[in-house]
N, C-alpha and C. Protein backbone atom coordinates (compact mmCIF):
# COMPACT_ATOMS: atom_id res chain seq x y z
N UNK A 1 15.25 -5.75 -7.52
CA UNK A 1 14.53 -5.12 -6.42
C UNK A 1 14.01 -3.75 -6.83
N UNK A 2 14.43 -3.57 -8.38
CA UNK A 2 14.08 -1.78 -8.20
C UNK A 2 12.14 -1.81 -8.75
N UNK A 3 11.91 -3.09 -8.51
CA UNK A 3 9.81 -3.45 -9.10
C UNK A 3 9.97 -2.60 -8.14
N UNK A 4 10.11 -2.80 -6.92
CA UNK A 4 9.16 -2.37 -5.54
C UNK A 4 9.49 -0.91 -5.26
N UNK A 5 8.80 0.22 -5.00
CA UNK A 5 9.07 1.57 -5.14
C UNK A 5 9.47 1.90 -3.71
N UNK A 6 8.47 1.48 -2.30
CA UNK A 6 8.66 2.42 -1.51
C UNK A 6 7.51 1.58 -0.32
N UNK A 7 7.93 1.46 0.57
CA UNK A 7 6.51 1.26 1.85
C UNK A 7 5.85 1.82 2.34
N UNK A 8 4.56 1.49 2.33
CA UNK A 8 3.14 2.76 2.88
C UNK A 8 3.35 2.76 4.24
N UNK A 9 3.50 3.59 4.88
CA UNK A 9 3.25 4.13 6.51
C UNK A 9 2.11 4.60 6.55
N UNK A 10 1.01 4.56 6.84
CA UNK A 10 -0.14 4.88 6.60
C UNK A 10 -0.85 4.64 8.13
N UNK A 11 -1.90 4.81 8.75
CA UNK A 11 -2.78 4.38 10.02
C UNK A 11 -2.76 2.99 9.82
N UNK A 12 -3.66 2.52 8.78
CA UNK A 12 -4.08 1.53 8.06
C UNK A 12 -3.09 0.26 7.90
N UNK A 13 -1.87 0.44 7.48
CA UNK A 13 -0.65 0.17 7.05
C UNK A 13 -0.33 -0.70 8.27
N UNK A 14 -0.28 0.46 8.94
CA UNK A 14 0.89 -0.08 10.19
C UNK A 14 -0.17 -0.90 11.16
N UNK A 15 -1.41 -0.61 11.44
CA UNK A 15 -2.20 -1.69 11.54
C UNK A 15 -2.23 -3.20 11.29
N UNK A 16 -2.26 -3.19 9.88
CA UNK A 16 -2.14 -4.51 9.27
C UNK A 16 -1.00 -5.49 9.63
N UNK A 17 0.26 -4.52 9.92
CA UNK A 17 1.21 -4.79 10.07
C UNK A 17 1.24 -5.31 11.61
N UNK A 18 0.71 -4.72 12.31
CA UNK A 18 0.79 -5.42 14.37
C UNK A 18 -0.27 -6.32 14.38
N UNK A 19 -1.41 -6.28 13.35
CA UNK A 19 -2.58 -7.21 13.81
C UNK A 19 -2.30 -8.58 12.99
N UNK A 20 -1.96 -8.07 11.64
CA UNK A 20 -1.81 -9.42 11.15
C UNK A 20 -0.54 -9.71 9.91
N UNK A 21 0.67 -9.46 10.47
CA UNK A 21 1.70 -9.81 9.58
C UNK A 21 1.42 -9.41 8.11
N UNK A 22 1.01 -8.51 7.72
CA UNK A 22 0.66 -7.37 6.38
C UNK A 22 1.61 -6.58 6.21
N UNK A 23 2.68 -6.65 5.11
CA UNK A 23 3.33 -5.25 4.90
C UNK A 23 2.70 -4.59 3.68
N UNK A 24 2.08 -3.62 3.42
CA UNK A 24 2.07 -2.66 1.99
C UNK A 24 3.10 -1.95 1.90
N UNK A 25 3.29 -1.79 0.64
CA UNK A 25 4.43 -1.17 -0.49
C UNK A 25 3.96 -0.79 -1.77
N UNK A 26 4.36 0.35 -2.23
CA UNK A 26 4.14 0.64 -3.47
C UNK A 26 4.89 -0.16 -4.45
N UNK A 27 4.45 -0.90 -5.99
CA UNK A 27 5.56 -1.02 -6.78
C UNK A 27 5.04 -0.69 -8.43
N UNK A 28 5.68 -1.03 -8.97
CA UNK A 28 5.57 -0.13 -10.99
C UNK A 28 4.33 -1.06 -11.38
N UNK A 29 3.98 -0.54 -11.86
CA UNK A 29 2.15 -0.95 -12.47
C UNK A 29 2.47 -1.75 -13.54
N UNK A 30 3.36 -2.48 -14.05
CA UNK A 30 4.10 -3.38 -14.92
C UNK A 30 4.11 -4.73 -14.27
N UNK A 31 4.45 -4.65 -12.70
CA UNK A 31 5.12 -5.41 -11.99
C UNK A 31 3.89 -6.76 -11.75
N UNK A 32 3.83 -8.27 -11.83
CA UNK A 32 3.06 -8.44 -11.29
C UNK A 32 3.28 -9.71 -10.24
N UNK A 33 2.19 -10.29 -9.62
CA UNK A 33 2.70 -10.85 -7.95
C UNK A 33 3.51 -11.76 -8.09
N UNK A 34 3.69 -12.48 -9.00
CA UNK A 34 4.91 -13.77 -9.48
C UNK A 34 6.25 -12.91 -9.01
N UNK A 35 6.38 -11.97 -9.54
CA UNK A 35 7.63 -11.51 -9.85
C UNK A 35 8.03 -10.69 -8.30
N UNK A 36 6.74 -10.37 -7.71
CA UNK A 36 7.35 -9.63 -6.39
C UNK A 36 7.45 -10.18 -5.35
N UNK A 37 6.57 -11.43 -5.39
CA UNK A 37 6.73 -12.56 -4.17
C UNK A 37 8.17 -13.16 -4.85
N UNK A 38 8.41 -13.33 -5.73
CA UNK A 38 9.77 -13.99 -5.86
C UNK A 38 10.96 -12.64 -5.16
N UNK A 39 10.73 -11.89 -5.40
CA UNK A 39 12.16 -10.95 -5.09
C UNK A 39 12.10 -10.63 -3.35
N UNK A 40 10.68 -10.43 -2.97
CA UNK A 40 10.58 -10.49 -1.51
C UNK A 40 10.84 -11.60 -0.71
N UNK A 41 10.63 -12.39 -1.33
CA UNK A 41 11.31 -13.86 -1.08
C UNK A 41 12.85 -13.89 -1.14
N UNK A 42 13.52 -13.74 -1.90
CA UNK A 42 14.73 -13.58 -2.57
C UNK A 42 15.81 -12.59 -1.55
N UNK A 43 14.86 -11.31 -1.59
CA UNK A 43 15.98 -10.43 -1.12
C UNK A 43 15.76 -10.01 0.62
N UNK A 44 14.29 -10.41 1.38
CA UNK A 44 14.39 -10.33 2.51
C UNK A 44 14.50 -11.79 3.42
N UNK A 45 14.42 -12.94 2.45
CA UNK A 45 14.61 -14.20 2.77
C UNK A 45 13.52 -14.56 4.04
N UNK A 46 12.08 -14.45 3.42
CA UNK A 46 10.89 -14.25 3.91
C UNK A 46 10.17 -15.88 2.98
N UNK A 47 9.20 -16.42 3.76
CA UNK A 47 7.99 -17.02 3.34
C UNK A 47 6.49 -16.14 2.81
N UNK A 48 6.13 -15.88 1.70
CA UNK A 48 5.16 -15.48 1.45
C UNK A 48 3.67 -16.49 1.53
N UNK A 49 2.77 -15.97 2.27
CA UNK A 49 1.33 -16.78 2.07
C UNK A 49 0.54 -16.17 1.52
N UNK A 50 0.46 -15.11 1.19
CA UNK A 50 -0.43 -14.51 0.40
C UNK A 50 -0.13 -12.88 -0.18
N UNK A 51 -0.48 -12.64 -1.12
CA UNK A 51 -0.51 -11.42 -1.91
C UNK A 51 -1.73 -10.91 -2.07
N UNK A 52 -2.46 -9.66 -1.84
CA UNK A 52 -3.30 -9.06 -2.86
C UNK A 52 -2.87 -7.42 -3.57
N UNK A 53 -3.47 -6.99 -4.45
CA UNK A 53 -3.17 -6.24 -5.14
C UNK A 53 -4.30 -5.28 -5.58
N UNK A 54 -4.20 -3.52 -6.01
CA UNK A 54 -4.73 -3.19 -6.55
C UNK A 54 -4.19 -1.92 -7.22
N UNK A 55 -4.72 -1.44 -8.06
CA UNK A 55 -4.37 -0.75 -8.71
C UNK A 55 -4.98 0.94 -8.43
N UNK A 56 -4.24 1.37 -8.35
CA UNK A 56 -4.86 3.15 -7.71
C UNK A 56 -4.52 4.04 -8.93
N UNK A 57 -5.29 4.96 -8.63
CA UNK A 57 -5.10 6.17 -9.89
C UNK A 57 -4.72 7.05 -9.97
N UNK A 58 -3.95 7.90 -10.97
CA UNK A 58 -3.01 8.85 -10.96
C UNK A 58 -3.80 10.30 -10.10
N UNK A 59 -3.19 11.24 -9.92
CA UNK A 59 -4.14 12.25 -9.47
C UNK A 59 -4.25 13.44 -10.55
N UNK A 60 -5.07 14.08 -10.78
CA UNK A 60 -5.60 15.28 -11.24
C UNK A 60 -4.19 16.23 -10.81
N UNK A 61 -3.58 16.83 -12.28
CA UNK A 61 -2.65 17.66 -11.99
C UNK A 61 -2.67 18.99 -13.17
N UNK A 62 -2.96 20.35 -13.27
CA UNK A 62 -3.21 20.96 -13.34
C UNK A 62 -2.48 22.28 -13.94
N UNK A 63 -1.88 22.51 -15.19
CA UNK A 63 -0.38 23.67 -15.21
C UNK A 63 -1.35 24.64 -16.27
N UNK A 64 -1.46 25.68 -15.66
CA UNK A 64 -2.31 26.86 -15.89
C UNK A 64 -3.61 26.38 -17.01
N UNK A 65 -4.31 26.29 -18.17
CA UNK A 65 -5.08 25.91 -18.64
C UNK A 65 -5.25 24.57 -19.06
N UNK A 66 -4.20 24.13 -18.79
CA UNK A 66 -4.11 22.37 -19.44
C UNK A 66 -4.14 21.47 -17.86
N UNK A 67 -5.09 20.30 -18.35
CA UNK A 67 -5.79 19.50 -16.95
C UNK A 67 -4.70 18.08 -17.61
N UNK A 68 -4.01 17.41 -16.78
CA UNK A 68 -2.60 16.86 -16.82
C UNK A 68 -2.88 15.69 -15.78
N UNK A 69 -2.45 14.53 -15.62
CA UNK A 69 -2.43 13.44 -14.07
C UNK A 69 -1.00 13.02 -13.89
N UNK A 70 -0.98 12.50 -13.19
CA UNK A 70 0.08 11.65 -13.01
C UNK A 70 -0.21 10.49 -13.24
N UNK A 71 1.11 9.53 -12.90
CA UNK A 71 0.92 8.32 -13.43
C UNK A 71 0.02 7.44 -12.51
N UNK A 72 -0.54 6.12 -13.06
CA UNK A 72 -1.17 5.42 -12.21
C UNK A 72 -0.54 4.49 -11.49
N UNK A 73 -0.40 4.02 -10.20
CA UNK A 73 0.56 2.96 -9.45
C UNK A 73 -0.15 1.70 -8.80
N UNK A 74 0.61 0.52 -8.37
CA UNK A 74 -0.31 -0.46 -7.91
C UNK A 74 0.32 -0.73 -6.39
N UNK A 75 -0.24 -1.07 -5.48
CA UNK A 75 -0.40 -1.28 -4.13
C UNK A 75 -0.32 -2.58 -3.81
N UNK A 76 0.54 -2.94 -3.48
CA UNK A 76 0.61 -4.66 -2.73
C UNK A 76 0.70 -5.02 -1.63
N UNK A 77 -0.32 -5.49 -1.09
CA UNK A 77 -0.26 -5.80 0.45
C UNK A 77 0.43 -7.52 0.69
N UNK A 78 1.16 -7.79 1.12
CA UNK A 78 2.24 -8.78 1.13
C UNK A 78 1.64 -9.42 2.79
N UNK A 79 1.47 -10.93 2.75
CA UNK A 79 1.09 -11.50 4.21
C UNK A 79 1.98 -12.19 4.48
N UNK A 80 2.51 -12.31 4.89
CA UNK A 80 4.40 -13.31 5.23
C UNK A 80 3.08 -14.42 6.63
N UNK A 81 4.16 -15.56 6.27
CA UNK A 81 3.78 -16.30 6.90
C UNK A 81 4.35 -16.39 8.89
N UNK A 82 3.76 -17.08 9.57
CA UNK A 82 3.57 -16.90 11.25
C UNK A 82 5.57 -16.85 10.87
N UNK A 83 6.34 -16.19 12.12
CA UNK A 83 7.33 -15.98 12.51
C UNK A 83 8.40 -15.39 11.51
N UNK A 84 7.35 -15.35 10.52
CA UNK A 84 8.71 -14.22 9.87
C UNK A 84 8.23 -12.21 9.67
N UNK A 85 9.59 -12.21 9.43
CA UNK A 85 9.35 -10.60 9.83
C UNK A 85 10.27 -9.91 8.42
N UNK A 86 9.96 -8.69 8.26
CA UNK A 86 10.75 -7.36 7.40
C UNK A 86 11.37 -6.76 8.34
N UNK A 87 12.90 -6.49 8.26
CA UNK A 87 13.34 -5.71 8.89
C UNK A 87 12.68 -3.76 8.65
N UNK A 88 12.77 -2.92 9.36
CA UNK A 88 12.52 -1.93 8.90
C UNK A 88 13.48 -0.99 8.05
N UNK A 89 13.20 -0.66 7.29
CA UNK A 89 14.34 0.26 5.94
C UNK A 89 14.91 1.94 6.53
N UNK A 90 15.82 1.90 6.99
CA UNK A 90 16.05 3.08 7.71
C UNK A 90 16.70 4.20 6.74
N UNK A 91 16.40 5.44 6.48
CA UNK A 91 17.24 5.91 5.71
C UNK A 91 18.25 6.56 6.32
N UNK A 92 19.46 6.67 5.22
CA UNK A 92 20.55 7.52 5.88
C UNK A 92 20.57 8.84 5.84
N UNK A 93 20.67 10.09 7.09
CA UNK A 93 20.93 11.35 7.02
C UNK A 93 22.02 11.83 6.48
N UNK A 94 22.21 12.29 5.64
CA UNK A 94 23.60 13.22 5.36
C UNK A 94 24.01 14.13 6.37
């Protein structure tokens, strides 16, 4: 489970998510949809119908004369099929 980095909360996001059973998530730019529909499958015990994917670009990062990015990451929007659901990932407060 450690492909998948983190879930987009976004306008957009959470949209996809009430209109049409869409979750996005960030995961490692290595990772590809074989391997994440199997573990989303696996570890939220979900039906997948569809995957798409893209790849986004690092950003422009900057330490006094030297021009530097970060890394580049890929975006997976995940469509689970009619009646299944993701629970939501709550974190714990200390």
């Amino acid at each position: 489970m450690d492909r998948i980095k983190y879930a987009v909360l976004t306008d957009k996001s959470i949209q996809l998510l009430l209109g049409k059973n869409q979750y996005t998530s960030n995961v490692e730019s290595g990772s590809t949809r074989t391997e994440i529909k199997h573990w989303v499958e696996l570890f939220f015990g979900v039906k997948v119908k569809a995957m798409n994917s893209h790849r986004l670009p690092g950003k422009g990062r900057r330490m006094g004369p030297i021009m530097g990015h970060t890394m580049h990451y890929k975006r997976m929007i995940i469509t689970l099929q009619p009646g299944y659901s993701i629970p939501p990932v709550l974190k714990k407060e200390k």
